[in-house]
PDB file of N, CA and C in Angstrom:
ATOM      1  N   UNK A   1       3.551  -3.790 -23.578  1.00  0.00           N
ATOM      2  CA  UNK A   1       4.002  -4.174 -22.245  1.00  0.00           C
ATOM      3  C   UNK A   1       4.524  -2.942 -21.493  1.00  0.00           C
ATOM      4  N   UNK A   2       5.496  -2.279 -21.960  1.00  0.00           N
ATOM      5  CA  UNK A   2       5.930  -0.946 -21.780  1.00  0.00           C
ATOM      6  C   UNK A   2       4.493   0.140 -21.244  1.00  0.00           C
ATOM      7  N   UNK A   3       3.847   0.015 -21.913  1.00  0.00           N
ATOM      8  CA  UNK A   3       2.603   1.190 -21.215  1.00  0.00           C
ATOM      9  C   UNK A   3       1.852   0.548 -20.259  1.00  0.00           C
ATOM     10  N   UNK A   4       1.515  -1.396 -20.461  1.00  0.00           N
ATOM     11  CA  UNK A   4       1.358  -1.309 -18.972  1.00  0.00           C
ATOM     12  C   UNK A   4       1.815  -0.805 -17.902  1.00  0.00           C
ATOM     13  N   UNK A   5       3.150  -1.357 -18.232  1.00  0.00           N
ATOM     14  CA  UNK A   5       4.225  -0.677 -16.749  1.00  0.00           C
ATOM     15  C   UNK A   5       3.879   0.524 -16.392  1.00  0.00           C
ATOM     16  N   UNK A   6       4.082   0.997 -17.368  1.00  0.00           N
ATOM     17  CA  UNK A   6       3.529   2.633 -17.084  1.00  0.00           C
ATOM     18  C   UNK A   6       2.527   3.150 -15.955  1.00  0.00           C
ATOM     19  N   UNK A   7       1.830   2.925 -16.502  1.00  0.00           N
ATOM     20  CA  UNK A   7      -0.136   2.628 -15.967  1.00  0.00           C
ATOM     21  C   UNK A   7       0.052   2.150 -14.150  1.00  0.00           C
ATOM     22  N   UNK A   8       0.865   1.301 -14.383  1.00  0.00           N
ATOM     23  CA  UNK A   8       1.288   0.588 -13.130  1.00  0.00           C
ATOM     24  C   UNK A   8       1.810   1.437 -11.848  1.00  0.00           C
ATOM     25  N   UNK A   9       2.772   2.142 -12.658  1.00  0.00           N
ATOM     26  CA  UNK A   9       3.993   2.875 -11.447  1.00  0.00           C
ATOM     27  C   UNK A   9       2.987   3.897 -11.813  1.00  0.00           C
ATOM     28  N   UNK A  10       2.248   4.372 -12.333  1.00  0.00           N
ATOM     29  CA  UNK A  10       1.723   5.834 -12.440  1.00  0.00           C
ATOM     30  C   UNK A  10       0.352   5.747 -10.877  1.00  0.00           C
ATOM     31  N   UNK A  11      -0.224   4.545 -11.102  1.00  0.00           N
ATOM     32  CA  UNK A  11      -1.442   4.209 -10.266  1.00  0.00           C
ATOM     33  C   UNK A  11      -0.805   4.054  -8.961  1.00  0.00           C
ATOM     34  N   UNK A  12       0.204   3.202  -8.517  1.00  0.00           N
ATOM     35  CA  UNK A  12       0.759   2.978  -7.255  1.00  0.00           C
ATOM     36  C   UNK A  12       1.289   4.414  -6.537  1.00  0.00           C
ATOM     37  N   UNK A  13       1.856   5.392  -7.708  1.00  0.00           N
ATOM     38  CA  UNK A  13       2.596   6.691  -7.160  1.00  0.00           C
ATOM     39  C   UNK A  13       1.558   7.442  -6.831  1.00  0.00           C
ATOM     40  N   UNK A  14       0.442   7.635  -7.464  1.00  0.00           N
ATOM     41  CA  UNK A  14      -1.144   8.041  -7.122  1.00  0.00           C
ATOM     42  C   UNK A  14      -1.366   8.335  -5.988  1.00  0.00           C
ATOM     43  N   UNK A  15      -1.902   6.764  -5.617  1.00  0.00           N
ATOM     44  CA  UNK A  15      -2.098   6.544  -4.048  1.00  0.00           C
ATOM     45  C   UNK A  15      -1.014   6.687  -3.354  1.00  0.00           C
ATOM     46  N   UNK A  16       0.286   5.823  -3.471  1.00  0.00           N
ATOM     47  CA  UNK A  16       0.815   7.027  -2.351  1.00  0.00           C
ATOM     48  C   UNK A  16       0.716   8.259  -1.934  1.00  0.00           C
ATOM     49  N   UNK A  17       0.769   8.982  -2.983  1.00  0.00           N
ATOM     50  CA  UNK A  17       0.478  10.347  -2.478  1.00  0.00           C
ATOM     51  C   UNK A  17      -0.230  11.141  -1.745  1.00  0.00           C
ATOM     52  N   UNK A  18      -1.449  10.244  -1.985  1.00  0.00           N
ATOM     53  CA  UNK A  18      -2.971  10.180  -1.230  1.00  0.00           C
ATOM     54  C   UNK A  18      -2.346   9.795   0.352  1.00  0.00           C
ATOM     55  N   UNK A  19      -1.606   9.002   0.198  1.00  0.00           N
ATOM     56  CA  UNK A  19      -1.757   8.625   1.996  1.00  0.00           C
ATOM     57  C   UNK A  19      -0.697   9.285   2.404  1.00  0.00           C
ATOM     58  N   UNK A  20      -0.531   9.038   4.124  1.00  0.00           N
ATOM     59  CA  UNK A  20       0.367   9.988   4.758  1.00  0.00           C
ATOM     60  C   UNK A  20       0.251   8.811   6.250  1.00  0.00           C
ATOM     61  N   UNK A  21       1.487   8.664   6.670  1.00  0.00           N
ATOM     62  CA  UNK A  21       2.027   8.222   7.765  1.00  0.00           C
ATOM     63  C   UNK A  21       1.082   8.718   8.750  1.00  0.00           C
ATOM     64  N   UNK A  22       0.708   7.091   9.530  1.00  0.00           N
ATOM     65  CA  UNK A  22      -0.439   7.503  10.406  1.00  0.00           C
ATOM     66  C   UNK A  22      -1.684   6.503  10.309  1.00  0.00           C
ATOM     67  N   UNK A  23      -1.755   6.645   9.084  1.00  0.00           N
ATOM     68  CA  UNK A  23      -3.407   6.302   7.799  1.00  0.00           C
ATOM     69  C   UNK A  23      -3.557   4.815   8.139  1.00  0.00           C
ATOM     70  N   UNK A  24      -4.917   4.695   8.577  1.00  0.00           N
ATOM     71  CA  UNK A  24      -5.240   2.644   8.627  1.00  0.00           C
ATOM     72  C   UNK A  24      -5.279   2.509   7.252  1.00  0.00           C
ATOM     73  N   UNK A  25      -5.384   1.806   6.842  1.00  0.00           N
ATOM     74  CA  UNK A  25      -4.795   0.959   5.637  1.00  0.00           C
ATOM     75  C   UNK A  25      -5.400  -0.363   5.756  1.00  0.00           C
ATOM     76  N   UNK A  26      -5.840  -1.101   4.759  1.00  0.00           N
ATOM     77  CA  UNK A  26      -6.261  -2.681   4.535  1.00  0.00           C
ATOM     78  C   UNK A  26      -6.154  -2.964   3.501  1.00  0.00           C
ATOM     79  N   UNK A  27      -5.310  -4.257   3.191  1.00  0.00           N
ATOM     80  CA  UNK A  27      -4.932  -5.114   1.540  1.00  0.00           C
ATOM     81  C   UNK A  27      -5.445  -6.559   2.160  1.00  0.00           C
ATOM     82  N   UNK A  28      -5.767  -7.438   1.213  1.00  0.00           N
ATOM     83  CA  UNK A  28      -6.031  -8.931   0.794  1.00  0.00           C
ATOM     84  C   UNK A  28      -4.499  -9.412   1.150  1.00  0.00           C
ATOM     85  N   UNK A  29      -3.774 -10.123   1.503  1.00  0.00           N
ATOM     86  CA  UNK A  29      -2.877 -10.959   1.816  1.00  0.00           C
ATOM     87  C   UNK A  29      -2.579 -12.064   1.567  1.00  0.00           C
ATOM     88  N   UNK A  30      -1.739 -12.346   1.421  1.00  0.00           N
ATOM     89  CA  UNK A  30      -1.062 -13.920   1.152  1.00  0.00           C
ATOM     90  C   UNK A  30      -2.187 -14.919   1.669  1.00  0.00           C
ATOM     91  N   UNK A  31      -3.341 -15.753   0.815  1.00  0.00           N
ATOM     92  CA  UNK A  31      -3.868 -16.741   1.353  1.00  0.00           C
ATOM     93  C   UNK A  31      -5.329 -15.952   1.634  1.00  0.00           C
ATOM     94  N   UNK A  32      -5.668 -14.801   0.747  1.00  0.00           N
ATOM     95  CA  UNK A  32      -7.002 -14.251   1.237  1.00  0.00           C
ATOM     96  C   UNK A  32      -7.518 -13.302   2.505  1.00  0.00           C
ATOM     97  N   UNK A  33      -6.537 -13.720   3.358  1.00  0.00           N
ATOM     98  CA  UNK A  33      -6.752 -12.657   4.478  1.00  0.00           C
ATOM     99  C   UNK A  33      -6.722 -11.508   4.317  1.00  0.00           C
ATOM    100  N   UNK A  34      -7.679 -10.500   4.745  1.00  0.00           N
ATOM    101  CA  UNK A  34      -7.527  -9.063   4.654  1.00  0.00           C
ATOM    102  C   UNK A  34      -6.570  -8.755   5.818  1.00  0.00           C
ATOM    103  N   UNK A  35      -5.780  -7.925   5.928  1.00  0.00           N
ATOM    104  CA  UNK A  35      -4.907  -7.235   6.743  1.00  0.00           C
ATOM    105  C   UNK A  35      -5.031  -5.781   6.838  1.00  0.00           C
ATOM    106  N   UNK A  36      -5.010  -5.193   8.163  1.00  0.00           N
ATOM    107  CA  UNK A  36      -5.485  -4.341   8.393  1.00  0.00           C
ATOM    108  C   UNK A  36      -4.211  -3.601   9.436  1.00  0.00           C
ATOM    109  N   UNK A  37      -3.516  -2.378   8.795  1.00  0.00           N
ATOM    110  CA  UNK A  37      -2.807  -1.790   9.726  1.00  0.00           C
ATOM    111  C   UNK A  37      -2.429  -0.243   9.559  1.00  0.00           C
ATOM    112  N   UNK A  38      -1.502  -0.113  10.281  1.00  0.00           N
ATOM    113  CA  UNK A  38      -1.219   1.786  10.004  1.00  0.00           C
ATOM    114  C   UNK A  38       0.439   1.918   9.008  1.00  0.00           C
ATOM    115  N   UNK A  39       0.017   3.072   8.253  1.00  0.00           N
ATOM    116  CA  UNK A  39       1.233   3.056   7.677  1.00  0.00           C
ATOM    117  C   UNK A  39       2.306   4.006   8.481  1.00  0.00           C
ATOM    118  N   UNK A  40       3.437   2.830   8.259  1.00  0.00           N
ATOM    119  CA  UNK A  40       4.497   3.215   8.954  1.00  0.00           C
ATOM    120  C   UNK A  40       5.644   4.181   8.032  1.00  0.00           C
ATOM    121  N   UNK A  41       5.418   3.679   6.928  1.00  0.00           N
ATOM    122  CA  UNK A  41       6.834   4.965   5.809  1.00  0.00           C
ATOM    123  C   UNK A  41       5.980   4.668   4.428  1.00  0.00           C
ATOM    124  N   UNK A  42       6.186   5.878   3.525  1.00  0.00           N
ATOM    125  CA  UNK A  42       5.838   6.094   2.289  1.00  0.00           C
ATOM    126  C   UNK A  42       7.280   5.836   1.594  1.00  0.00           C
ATOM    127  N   UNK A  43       7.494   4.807   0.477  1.00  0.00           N
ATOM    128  CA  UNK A  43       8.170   5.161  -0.393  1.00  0.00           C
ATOM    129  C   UNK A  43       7.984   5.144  -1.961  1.00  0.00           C
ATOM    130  N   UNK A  44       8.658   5.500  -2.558  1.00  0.00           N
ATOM    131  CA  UNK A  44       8.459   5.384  -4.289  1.00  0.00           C
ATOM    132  C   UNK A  44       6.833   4.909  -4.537  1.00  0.00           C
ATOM    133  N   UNK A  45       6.886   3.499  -4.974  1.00  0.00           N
ATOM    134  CA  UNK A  45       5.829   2.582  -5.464  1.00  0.00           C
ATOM    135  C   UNK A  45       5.197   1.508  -3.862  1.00  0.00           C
ATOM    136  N   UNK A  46       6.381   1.659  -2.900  1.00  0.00           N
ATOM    137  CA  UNK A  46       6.179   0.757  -1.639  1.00  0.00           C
ATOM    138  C   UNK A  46       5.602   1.422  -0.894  1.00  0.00           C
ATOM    139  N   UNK A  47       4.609   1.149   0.178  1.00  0.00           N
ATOM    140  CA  UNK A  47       4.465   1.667   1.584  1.00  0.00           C
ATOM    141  C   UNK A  47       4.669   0.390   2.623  1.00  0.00           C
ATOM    142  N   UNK A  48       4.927   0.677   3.809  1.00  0.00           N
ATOM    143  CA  UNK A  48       5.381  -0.103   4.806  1.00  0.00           C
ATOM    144  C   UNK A  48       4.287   0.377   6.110  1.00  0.00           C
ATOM    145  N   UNK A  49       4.103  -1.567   6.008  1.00  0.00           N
ATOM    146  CA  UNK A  49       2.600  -1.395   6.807  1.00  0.00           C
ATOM    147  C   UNK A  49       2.630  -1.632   7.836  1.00  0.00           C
ATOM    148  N   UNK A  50       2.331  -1.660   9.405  1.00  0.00           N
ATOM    149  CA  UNK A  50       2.835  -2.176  10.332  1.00  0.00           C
ATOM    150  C   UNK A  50       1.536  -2.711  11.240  1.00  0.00           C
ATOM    151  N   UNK A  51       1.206  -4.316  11.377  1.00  0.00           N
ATOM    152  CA  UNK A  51       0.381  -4.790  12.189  1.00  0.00           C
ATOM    153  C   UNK A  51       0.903  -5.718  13.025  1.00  0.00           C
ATOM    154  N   UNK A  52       0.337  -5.235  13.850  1.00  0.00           N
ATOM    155  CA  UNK A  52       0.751  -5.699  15.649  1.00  0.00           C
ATOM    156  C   UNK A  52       2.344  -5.523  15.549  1.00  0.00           C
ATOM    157  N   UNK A  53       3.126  -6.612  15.545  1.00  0.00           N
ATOM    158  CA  UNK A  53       4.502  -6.544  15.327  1.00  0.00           C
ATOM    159  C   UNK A  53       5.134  -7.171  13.900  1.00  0.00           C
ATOM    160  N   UNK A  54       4.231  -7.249  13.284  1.00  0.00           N
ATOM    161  CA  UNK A  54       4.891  -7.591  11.581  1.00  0.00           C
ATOM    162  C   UNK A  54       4.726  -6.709  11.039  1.00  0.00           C
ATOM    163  N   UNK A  55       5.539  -6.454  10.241  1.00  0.00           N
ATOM    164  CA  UNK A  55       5.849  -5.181   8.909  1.00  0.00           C
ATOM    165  C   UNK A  55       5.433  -5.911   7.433  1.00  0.00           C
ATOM    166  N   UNK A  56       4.317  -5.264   6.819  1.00  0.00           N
ATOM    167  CA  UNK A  56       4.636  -5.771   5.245  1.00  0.00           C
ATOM    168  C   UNK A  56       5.092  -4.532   4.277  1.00  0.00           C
ATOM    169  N   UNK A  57       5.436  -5.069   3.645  1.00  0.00           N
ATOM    170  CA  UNK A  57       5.632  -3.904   2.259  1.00  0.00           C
ATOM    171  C   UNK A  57       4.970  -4.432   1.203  1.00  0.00           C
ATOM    172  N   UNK A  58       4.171  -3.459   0.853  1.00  0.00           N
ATOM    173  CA  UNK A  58       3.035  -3.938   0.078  1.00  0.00           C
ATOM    174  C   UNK A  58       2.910  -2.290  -0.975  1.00  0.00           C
ATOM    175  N   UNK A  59       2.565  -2.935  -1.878  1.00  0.00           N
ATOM    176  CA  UNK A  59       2.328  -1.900  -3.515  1.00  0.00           C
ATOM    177  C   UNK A  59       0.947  -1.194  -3.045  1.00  0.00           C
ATOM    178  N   UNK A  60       1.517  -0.109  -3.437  1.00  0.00           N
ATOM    179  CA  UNK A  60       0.496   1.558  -2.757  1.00  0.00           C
ATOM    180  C   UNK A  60      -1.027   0.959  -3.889  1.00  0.00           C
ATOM    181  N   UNK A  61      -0.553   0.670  -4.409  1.00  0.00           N
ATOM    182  CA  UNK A  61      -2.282   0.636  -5.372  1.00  0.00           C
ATOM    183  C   UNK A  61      -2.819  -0.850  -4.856  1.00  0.00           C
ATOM    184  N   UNK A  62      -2.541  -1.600  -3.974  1.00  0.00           N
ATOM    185  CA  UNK A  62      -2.882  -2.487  -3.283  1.00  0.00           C
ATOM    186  C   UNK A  62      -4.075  -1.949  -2.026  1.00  0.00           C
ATOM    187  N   UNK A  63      -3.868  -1.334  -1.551  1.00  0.00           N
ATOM    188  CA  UNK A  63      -4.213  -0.528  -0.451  1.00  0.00           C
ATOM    189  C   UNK A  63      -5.263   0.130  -0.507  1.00  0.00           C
ATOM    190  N   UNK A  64      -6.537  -0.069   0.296  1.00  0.00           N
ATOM    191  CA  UNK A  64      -7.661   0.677   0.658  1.00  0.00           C
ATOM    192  C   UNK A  64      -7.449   1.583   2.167  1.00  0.00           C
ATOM    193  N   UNK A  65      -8.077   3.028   1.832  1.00  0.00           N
ATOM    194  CA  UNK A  65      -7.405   3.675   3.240  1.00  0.00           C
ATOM    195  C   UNK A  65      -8.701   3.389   3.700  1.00  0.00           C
ATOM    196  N   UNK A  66      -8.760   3.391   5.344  1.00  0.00           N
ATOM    197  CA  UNK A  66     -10.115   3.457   5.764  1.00  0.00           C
ATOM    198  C   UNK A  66     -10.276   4.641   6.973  1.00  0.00           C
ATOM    199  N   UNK A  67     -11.425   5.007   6.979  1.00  0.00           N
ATOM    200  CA  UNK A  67     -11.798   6.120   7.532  1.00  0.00           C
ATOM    201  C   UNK A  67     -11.929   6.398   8.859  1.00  0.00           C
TER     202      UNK A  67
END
């Protein structure tokens, strides 16, 4: 269980790193919807996403950047 975790925070810290404030961004959402927005702050394992006027915080290895 322990090295999952691992695996986990290692993959999410990954991609953060990869992205940078600015970056469109798209995750699957609550109920199937894809969501599509710009990232607003990088943290730890979180990034903070911002579409139209809702904010999600959503896990960096969740996240496809798009081009």
């Amino acid at each position: 269980v322990e090295a999952i975790k691992l695996q986990r925070t290692y993959n999410a810290r990954q991609t953060a790193r990869a992205l940078s404030v600015g970056d469109t961004v798209s995750f699957t959402g609550r109920g199937g919807a894809t969501v599509t927005g710009v990232v607003e702050k990088i943290n730890r394992k979180t990034v903070i996403v911002k579409e139209g006027f809702t904010k999600w915080k959503v896990t960096a290895s969740l996240l496809k950047q798009i081009a």
